[in-house]
Protein backbone atom coordinates (compact mmCIF):
# COMPACT_ATOMS: atom_id res chain seq x y z
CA UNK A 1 122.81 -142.67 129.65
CA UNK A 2 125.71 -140.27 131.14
CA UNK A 3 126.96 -137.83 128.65
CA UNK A 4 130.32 -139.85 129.39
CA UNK A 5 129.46 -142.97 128.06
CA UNK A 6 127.66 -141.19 125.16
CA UNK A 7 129.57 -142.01 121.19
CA UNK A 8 130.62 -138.78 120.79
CA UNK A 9 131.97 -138.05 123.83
CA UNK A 10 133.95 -141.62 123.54
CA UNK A 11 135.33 -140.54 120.12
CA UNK A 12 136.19 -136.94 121.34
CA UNK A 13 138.04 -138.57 124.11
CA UNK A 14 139.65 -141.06 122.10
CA UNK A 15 140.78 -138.16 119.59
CA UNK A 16 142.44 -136.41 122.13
CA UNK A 17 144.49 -139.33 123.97
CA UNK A 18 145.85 -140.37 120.64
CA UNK A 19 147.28 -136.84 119.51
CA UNK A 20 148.75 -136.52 123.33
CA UNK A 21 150.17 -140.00 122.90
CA UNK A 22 151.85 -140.15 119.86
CA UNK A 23 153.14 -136.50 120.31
CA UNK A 24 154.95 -137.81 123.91
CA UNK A 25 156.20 -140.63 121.73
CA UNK A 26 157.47 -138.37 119.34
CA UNK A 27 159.32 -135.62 122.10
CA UNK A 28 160.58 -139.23 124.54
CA UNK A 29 162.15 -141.38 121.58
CA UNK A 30 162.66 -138.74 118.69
CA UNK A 31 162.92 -135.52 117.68
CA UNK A 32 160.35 -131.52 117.49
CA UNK A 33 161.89 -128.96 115.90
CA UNK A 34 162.25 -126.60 118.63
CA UNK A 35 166.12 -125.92 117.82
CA UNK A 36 164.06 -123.79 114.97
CA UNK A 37 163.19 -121.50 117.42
CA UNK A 38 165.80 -121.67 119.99
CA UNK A 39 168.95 -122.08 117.68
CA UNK A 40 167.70 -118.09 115.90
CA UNK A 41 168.90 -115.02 117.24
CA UNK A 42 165.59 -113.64 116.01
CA UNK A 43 164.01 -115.39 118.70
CA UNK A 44 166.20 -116.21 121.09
CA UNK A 45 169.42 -114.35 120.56
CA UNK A 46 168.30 -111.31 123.31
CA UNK A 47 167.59 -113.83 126.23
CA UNK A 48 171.30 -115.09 125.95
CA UNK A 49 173.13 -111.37 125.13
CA UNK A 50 170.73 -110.38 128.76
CA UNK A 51 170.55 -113.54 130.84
CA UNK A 52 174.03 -115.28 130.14
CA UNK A 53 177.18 -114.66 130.01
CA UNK A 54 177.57 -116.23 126.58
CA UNK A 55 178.37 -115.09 123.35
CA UNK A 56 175.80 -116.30 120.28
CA UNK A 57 178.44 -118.69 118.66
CA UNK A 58 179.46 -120.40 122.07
CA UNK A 59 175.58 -120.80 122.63
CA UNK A 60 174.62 -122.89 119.58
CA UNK A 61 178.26 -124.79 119.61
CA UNK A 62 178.72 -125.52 122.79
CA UNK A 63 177.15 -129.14 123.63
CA UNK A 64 175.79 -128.56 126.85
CA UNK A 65 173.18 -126.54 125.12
CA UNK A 66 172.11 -129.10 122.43
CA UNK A 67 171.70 -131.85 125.32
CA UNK A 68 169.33 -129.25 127.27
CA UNK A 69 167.27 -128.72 124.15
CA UNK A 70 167.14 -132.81 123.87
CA UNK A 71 166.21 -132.74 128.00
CA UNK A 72 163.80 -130.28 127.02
CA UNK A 73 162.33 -132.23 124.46
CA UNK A 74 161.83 -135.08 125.93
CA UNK A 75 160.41 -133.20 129.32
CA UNK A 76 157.45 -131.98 126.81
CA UNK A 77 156.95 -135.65 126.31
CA UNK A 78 156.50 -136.34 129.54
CA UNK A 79 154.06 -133.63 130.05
CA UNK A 80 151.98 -135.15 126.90
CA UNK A 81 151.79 -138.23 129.01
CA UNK A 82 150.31 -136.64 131.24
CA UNK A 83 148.09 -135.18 129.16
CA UNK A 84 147.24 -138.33 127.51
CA UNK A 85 146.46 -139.65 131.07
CA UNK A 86 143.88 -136.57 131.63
CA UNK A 87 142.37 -136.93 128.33
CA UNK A 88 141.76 -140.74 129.39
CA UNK A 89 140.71 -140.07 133.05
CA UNK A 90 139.03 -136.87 132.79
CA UNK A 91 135.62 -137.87 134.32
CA UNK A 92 136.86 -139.23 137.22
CA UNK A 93 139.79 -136.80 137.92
CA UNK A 94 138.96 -133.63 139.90
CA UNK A 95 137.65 -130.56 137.54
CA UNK A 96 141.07 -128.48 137.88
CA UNK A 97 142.54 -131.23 135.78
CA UNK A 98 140.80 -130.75 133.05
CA UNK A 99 143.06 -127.00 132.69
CA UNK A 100 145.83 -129.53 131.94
CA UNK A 101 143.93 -129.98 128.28
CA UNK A 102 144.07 -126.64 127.91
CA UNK A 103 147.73 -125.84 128.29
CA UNK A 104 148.31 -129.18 126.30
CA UNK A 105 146.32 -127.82 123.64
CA UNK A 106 148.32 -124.51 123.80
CA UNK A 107 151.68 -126.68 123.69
CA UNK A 108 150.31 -128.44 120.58
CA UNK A 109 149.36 -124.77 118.72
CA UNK A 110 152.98 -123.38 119.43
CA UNK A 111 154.47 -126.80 117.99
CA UNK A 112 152.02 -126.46 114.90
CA UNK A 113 153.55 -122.64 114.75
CA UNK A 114 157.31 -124.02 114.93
CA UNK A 115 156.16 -126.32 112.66
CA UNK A 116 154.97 -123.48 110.23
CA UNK A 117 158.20 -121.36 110.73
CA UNK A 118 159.94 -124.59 109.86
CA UNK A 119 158.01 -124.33 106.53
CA UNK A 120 158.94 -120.88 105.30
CA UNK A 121 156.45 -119.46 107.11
CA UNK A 122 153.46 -121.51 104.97
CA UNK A 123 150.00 -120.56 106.76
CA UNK A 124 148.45 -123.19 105.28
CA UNK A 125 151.12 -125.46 107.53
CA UNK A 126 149.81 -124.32 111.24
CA UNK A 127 146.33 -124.61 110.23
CA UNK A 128 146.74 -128.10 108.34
CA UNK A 129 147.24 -129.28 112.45
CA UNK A 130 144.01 -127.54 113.48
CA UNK A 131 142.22 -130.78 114.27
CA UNK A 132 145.20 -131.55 116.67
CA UNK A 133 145.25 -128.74 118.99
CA UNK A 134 141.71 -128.59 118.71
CA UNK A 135 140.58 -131.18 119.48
CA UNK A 136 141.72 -131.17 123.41
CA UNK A 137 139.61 -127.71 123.62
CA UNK A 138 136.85 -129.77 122.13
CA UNK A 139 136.97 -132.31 124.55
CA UNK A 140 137.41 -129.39 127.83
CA UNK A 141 134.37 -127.45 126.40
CA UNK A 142 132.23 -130.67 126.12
CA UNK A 143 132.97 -131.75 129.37
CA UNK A 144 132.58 -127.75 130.96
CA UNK A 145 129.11 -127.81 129.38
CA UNK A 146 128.12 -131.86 129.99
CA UNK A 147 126.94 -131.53 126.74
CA UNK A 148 128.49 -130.92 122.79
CA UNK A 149 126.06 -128.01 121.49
CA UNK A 150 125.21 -126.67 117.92
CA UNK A 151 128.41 -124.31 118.50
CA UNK A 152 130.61 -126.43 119.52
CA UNK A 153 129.67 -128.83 116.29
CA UNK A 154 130.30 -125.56 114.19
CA UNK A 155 133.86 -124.97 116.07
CA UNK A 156 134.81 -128.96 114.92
CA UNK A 157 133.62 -128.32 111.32
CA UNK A 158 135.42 -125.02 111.14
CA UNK A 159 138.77 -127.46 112.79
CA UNK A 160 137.64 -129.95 109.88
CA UNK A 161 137.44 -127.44 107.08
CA UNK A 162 140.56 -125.82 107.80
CA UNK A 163 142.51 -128.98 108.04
CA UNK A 164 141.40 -130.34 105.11
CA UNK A 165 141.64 -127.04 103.32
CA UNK A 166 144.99 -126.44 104.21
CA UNK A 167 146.21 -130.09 103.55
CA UNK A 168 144.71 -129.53 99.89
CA UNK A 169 147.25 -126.49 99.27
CA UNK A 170 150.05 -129.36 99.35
CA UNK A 171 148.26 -132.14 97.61
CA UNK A 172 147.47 -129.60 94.59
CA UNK A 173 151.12 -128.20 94.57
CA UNK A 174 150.31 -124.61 95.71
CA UNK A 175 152.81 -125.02 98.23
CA UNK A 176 155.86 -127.19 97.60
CA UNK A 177 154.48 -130.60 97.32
CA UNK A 178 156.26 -132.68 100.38
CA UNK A 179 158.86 -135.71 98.78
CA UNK A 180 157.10 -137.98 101.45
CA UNK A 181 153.22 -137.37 99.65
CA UNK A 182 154.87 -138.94 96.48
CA UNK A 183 156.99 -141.84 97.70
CA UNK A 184 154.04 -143.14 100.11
CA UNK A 185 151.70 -142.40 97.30
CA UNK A 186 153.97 -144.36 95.18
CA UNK A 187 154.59 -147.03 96.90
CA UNK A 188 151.25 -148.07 98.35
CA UNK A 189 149.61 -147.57 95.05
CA UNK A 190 152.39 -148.48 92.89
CA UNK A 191 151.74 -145.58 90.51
CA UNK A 192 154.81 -143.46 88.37
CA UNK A 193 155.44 -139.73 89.19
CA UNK A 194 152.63 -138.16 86.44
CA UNK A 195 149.82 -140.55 87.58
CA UNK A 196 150.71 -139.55 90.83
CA UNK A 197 150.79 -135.69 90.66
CA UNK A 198 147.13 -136.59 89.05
CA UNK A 199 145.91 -138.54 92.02
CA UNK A 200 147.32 -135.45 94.37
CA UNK A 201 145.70 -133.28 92.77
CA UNK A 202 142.26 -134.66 92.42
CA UNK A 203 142.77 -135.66 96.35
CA UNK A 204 143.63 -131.76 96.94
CA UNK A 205 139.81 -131.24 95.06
CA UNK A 206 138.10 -133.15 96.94
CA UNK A 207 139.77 -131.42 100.37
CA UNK A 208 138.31 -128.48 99.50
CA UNK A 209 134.97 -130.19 98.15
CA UNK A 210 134.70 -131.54 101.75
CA UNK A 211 135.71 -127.95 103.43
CA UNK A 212 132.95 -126.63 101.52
CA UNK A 213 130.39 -129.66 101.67
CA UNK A 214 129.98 -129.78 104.92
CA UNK A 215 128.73 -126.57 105.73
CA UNK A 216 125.96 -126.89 103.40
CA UNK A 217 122.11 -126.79 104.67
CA UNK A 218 121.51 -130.05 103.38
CA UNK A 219 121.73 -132.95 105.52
CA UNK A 220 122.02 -135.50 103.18
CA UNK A 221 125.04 -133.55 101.56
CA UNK A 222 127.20 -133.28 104.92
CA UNK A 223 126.60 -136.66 106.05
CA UNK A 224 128.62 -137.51 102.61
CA UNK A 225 130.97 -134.85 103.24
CA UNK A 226 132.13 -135.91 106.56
CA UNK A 227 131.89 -140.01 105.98
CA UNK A 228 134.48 -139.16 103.25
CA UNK A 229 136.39 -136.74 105.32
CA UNK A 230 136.84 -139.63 108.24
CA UNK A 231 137.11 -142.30 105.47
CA UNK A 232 139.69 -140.46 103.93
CA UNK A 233 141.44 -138.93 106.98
CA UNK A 234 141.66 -142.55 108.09
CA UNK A 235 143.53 -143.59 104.60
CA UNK A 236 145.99 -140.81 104.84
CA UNK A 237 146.80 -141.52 108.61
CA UNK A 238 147.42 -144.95 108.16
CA UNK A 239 149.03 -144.27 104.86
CA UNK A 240 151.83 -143.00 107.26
CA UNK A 241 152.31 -146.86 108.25
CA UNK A 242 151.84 -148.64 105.20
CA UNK A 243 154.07 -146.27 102.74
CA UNK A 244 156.67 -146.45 105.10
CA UNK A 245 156.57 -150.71 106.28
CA UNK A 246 159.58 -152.46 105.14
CA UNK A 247 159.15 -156.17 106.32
CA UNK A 248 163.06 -156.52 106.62
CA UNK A 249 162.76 -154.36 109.27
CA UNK A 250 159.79 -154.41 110.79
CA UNK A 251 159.84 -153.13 114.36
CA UNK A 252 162.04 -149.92 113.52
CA UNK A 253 159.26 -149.18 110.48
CA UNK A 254 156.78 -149.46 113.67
CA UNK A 255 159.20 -147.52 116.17
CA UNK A 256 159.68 -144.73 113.29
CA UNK A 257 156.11 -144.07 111.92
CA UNK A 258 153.07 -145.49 114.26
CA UNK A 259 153.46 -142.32 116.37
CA UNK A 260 153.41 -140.06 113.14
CA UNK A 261 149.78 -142.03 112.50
CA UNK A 262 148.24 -142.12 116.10
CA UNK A 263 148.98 -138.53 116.39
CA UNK A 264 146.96 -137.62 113.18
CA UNK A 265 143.79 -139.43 114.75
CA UNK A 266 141.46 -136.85 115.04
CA UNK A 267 141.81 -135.99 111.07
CA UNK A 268 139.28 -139.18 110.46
CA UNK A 269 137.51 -139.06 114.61
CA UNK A 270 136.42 -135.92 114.87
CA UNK A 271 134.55 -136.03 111.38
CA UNK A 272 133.20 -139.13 112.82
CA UNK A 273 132.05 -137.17 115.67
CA UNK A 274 130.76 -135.15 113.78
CA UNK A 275 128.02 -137.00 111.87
CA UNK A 276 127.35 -139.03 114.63
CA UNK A 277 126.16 -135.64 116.62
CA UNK A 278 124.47 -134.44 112.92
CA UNK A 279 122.69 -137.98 113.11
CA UNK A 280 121.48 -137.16 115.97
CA UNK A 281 119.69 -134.52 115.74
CA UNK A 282 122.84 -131.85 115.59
CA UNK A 283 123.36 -128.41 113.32
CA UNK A 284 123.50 -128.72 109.46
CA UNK A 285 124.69 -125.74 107.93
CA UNK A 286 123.84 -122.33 109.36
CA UNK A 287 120.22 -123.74 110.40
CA UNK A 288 119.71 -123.70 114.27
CA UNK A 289 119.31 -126.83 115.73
CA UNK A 290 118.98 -128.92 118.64
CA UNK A 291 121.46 -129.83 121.46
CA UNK A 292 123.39 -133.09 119.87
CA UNK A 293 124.80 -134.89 122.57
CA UNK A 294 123.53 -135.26 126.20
């Protein structure tokens, strides 16, 4: 069998279109939070004192600027099309294609680090979206290689661990517990604020029990790890759908969340992936082992 039409490759594959896809839907028919970067002076306030004619206050008032950002926006949607098309097409598109991964991946790390200035500045916020602009590298270095090694498993644990990890410091309330954790908890389980601060926080345990369990040398151990780390990275993606449905209005609940659900993907695939390869013969904990995937 090809190494393309092997499982893991499939789910790689699969993990990356979906995080392209619903990030173009996000940038073509809503909103990224670039203004956080180009709307402060920090950042931004040199280029327009040195390259415009501008002062700072016509810059972010005037409304010219506001519809670039928005043409902006939605021109990195476009380019996440494309990069959803790659991801889909890779093995029959020539090999300088497959770069295109690699600067969407690069794309998807700077939004993760808007993203995290957004957030105070919360560390634990960039990394929470490892698995996303990960898991495009993933699929480049499997295809580079024709192959998904021992060290590339440990590279997708490490993505797994960290996303997990870092999605734990929320659920437990180390940082500011989001509004939107309690309301979808809320309404999908129907529980009132205490018993839901206790379901967070036992869900924030186990985050870490999986960042831990799965680097264990016993096989038996991160099998269980990762089929609860997809299992539940599957519950909180679509949790994004179902705490948010209202049947009154059915095709703006789609329009508004789906994208926020297809883009978070490769939280429950790339654990998949994961113990597929370790089922396979791959690397369980810091024990050498045999190439997983061919």
């Amino acid at each position: 069998m090809q190494f393309y039409q092997s499982i893991p490759f499939r789910i790689l594959q699969i993990a990356a279109v979906s995080v392209f896809a619903g990030r173009a839907y996000q940038h073509i028919f809503w909103d990224a939070p670039y203004r956080e970067i180009l709307w402060d002076p920090v950042y931004t306030g040199w280029l327009v004192e040195h390259f415009t004619s501008l002062s700072w206050e016509t810059y972010v008032t005037h409304p010219k600027g506001d519809l670039m950002i928005q043409g902006l926006i939605r021109g990195q949607g476009v380019f996440y099309v494309f990069c959803a098309i790659v991801a889909a097409l890779i093995h029959r598109l020539p090999k300088w294609c497959r770069w295109l991964l690699m600067l969407g991946a690069f794309n998807l790390m700077v939004l993760a680090l808007i993203y995290m200035k957004d957030k105070f500045y919360h560390f634990g916020q960039f990394f929470e979206y490892s698995l996303q602009f990960a898991t495009p590298v993933f699929l480049y270095i499997a295809l580079r290689s024709q192959t998904i090694t021992d060290s590339l498993i440990r590279w997708m644990k490490i993505a797994i661990a960290l996303t997990f990890a870092c999605h734990g410091l929320y659920a437990i309330g180390y940082y500011p517990r989001p509004e939107s954790f309690m309301t979808m908890t809320q309404s999908i389980l129907g529980l009132d604020a205490t018993a839901t601060k206790w379901y967070l926080n036992t869900a924030g345990v186990l985050d870490y029990v999986v960042a831990f369990g799965i680097f264990l040398p016993y096989r038996k151990l991160v099998l269980a790890s990762l089929l609860y780390a997809s299992f539940w990275g599957l519950l909180t993606t679509l949790a994004r759908i179902i705490g948010n449905f209202y049947w009154d209005f059915p095709l703006e609940s789609l329009h508004q969340w789906v994208f926020e659900a297809v883009f978070r993907f490769p939280h429950f695939l790339i654990p998949l992936a994961v113990w597929v390869l370790i089922k396979q013969g791959g690397v369980v904990g810091n024990k050498p082992g045999t190439t997983a995937a061919r």
